[in-house]
C-alpha atoms as a PDB file:
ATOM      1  CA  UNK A   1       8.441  25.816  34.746  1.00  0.00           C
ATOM      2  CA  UNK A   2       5.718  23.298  35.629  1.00  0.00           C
ATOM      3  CA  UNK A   3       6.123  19.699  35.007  1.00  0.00           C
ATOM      4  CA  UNK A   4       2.941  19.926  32.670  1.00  0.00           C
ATOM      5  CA  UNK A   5       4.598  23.116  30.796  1.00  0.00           C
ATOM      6  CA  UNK A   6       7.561  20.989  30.055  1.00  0.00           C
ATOM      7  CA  UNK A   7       6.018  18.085  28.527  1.00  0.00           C
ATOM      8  CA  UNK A   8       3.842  20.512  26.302  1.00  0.00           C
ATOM      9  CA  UNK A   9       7.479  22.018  25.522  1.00  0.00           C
ATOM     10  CA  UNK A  10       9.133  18.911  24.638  1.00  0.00           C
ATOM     11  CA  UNK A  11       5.764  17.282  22.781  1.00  0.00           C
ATOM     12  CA  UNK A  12       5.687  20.408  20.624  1.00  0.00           C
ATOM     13  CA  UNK A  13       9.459  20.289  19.814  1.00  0.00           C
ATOM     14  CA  UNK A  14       9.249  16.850  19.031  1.00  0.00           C
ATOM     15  CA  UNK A  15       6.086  17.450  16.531  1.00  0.00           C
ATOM     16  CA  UNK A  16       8.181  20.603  14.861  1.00  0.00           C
ATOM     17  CA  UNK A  17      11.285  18.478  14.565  1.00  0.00           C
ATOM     18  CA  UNK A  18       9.020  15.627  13.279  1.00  0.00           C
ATOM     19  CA  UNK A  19       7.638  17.852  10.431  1.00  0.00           C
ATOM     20  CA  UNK A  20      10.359  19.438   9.184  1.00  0.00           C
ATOM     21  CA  UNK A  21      12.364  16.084   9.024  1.00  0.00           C
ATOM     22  CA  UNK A  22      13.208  14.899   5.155  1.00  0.00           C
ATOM     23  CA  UNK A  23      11.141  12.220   3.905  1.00  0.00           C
ATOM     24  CA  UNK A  24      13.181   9.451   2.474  1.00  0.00           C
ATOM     25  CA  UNK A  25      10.228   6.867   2.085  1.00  0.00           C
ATOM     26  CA  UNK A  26       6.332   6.900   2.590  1.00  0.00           C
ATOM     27  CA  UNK A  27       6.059   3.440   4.341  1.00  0.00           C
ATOM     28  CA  UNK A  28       4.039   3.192   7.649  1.00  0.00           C
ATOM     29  CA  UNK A  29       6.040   1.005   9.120  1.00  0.00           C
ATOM     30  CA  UNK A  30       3.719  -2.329   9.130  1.00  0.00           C
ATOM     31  CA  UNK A  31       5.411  -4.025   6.435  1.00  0.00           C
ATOM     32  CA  UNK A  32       7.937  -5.155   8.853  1.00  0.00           C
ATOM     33  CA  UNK A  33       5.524  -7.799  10.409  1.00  0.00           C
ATOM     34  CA  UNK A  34       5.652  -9.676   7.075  1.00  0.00           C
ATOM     35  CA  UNK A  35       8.671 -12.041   5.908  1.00  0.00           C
ATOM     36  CA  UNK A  36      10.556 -10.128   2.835  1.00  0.00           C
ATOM     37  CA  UNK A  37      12.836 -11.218   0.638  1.00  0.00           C
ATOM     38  CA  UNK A  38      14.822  -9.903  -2.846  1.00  0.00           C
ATOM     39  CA  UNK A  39      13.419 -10.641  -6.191  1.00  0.00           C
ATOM     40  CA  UNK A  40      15.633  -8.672  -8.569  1.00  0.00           C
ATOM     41  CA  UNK A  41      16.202  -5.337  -7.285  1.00  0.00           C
ATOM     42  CA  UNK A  42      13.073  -5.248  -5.317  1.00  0.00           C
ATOM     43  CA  UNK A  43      12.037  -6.282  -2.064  1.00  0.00           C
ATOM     44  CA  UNK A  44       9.092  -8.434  -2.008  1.00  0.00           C
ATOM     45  CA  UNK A  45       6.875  -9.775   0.556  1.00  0.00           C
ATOM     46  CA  UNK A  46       7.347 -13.359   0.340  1.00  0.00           C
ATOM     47  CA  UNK A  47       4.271 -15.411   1.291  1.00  0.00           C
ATOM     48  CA  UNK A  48       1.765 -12.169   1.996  1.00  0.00           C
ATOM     49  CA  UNK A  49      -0.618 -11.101  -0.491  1.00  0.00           C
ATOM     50  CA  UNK A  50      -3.353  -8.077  -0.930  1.00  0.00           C
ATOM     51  CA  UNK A  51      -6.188  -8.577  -3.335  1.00  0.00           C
ATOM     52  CA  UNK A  52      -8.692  -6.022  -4.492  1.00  0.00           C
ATOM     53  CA  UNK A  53     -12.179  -6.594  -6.441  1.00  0.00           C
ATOM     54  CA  UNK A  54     -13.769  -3.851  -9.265  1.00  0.00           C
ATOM     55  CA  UNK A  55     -16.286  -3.539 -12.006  1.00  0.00           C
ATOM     56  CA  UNK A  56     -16.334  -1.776 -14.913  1.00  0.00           C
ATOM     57  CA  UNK A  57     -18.408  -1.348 -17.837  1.00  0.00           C
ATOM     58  CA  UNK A  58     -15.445  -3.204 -20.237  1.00  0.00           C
ATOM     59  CA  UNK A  59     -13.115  -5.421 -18.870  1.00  0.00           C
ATOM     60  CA  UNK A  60     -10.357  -3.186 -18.978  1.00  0.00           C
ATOM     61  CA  UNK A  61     -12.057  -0.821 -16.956  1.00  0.00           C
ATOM     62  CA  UNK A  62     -13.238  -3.408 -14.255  1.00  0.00           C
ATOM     63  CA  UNK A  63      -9.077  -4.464 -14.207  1.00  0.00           C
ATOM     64  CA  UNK A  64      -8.009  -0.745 -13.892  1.00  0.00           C
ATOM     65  CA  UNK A  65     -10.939  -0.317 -10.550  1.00  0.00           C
ATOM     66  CA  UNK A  66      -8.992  -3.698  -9.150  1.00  0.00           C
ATOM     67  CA  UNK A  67      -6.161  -2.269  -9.649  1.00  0.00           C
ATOM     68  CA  UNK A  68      -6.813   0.460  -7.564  1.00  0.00           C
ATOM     69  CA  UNK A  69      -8.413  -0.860  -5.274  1.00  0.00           C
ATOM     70  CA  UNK A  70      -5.146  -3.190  -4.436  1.00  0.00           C
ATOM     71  CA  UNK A  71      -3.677  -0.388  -4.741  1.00  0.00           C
ATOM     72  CA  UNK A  72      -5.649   1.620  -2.007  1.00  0.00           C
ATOM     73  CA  UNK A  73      -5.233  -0.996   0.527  1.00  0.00           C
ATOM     74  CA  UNK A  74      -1.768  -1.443   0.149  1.00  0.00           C
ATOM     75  CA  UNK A  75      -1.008   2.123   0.390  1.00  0.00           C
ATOM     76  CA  UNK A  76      -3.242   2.219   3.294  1.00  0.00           C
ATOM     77  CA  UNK A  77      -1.488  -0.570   4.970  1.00  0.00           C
ATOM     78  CA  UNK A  78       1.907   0.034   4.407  1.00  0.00           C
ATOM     79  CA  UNK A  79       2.978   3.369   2.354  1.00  0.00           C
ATOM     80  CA  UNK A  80       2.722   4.575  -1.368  1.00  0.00           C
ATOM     81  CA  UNK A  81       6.408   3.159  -1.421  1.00  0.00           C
ATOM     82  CA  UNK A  82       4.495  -0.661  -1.791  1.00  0.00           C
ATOM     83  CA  UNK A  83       1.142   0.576  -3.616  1.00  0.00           C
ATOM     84  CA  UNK A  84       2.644   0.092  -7.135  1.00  0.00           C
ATOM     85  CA  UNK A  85       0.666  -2.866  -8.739  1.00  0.00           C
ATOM     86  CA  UNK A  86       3.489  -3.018 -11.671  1.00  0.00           C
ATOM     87  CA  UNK A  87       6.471  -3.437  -8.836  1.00  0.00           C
ATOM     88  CA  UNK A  88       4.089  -6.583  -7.469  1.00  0.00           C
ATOM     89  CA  UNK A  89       5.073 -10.273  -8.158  1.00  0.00           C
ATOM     90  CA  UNK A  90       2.810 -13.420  -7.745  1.00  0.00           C
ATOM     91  CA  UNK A  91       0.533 -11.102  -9.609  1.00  0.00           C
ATOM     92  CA  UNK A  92      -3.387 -12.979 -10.633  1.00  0.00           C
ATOM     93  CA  UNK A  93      -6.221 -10.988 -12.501  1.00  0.00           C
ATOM     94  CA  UNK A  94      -9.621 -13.177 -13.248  1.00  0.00           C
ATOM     95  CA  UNK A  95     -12.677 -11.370 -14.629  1.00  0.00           C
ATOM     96  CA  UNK A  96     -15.931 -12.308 -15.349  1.00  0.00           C
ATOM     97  CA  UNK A  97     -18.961 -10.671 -17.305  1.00  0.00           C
ATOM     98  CA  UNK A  98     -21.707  -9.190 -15.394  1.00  0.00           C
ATOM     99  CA  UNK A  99     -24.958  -8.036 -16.614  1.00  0.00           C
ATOM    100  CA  UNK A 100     -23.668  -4.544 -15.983  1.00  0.00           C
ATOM    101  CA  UNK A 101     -20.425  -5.179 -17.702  1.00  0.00           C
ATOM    102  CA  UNK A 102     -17.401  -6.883 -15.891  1.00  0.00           C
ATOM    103  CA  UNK A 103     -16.127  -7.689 -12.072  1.00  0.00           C
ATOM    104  CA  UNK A 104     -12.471  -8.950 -11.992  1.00  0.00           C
ATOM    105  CA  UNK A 105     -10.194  -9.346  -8.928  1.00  0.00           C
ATOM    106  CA  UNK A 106      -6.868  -9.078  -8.605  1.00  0.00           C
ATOM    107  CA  UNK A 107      -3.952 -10.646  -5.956  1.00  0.00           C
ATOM    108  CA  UNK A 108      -0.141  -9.868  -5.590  1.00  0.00           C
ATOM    109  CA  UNK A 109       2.726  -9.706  -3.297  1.00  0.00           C
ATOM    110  CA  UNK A 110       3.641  -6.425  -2.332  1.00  0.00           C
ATOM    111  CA  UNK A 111       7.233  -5.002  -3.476  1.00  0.00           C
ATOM    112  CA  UNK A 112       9.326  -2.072  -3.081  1.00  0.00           C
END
């Protein structure tokens, strides 16, 4: 067997192995660059925060787009595992009226 034919080999037994191993979390792996600490039974990021911005034709809609968006990012950035918005601390929401209804932003620590 070539030397190209066994790479192929080994790359595609490493991709099938890869796939059929259990998932345990959904974190990318990036959170790791950040200090963490406990708070409670979670596992916060201690000093780094994500922030998101949405609008909305009432206020609670504009928080809920926020929301999300932090929510996006974070999942994005590190894994589903620290995109819950209700698991963050250091958690600030601010709104203001628009003329087309409301823009609010929101910042929070990450958790797990």
């Amino acid at each position: 067997m070539s030397t190209g034919a066994s790479y192929r080999l080994a790359l595609a037994a490493m991709i099938l192995g890869a796939s059929c191993a259990p998932s345990s979390a959904d974190q990318t792996g990036f959170a790791s660059m950040h200090n963490q600490a406990r708070v409670g039974n979670k596992m916060c990021m201690t000093d780094h925060y994500h922030y998101g911005s949405g609008t909305g034709a009432t206020k609670a809609a504009a928080q809920k787009s926020a929301i999300s968006s932090w929510s996006s990012f974070t999942d994005f950035e590190y894994g589903s595992d620290w995109a819950r918005f209700s698991k963050a601390v250091g958690k600030r929401i601010s709104c203001s009226s628009s003329s087309s209804g409301y823009d609010c932003q929101v910042e929070a620590r990450p958790c797990r």
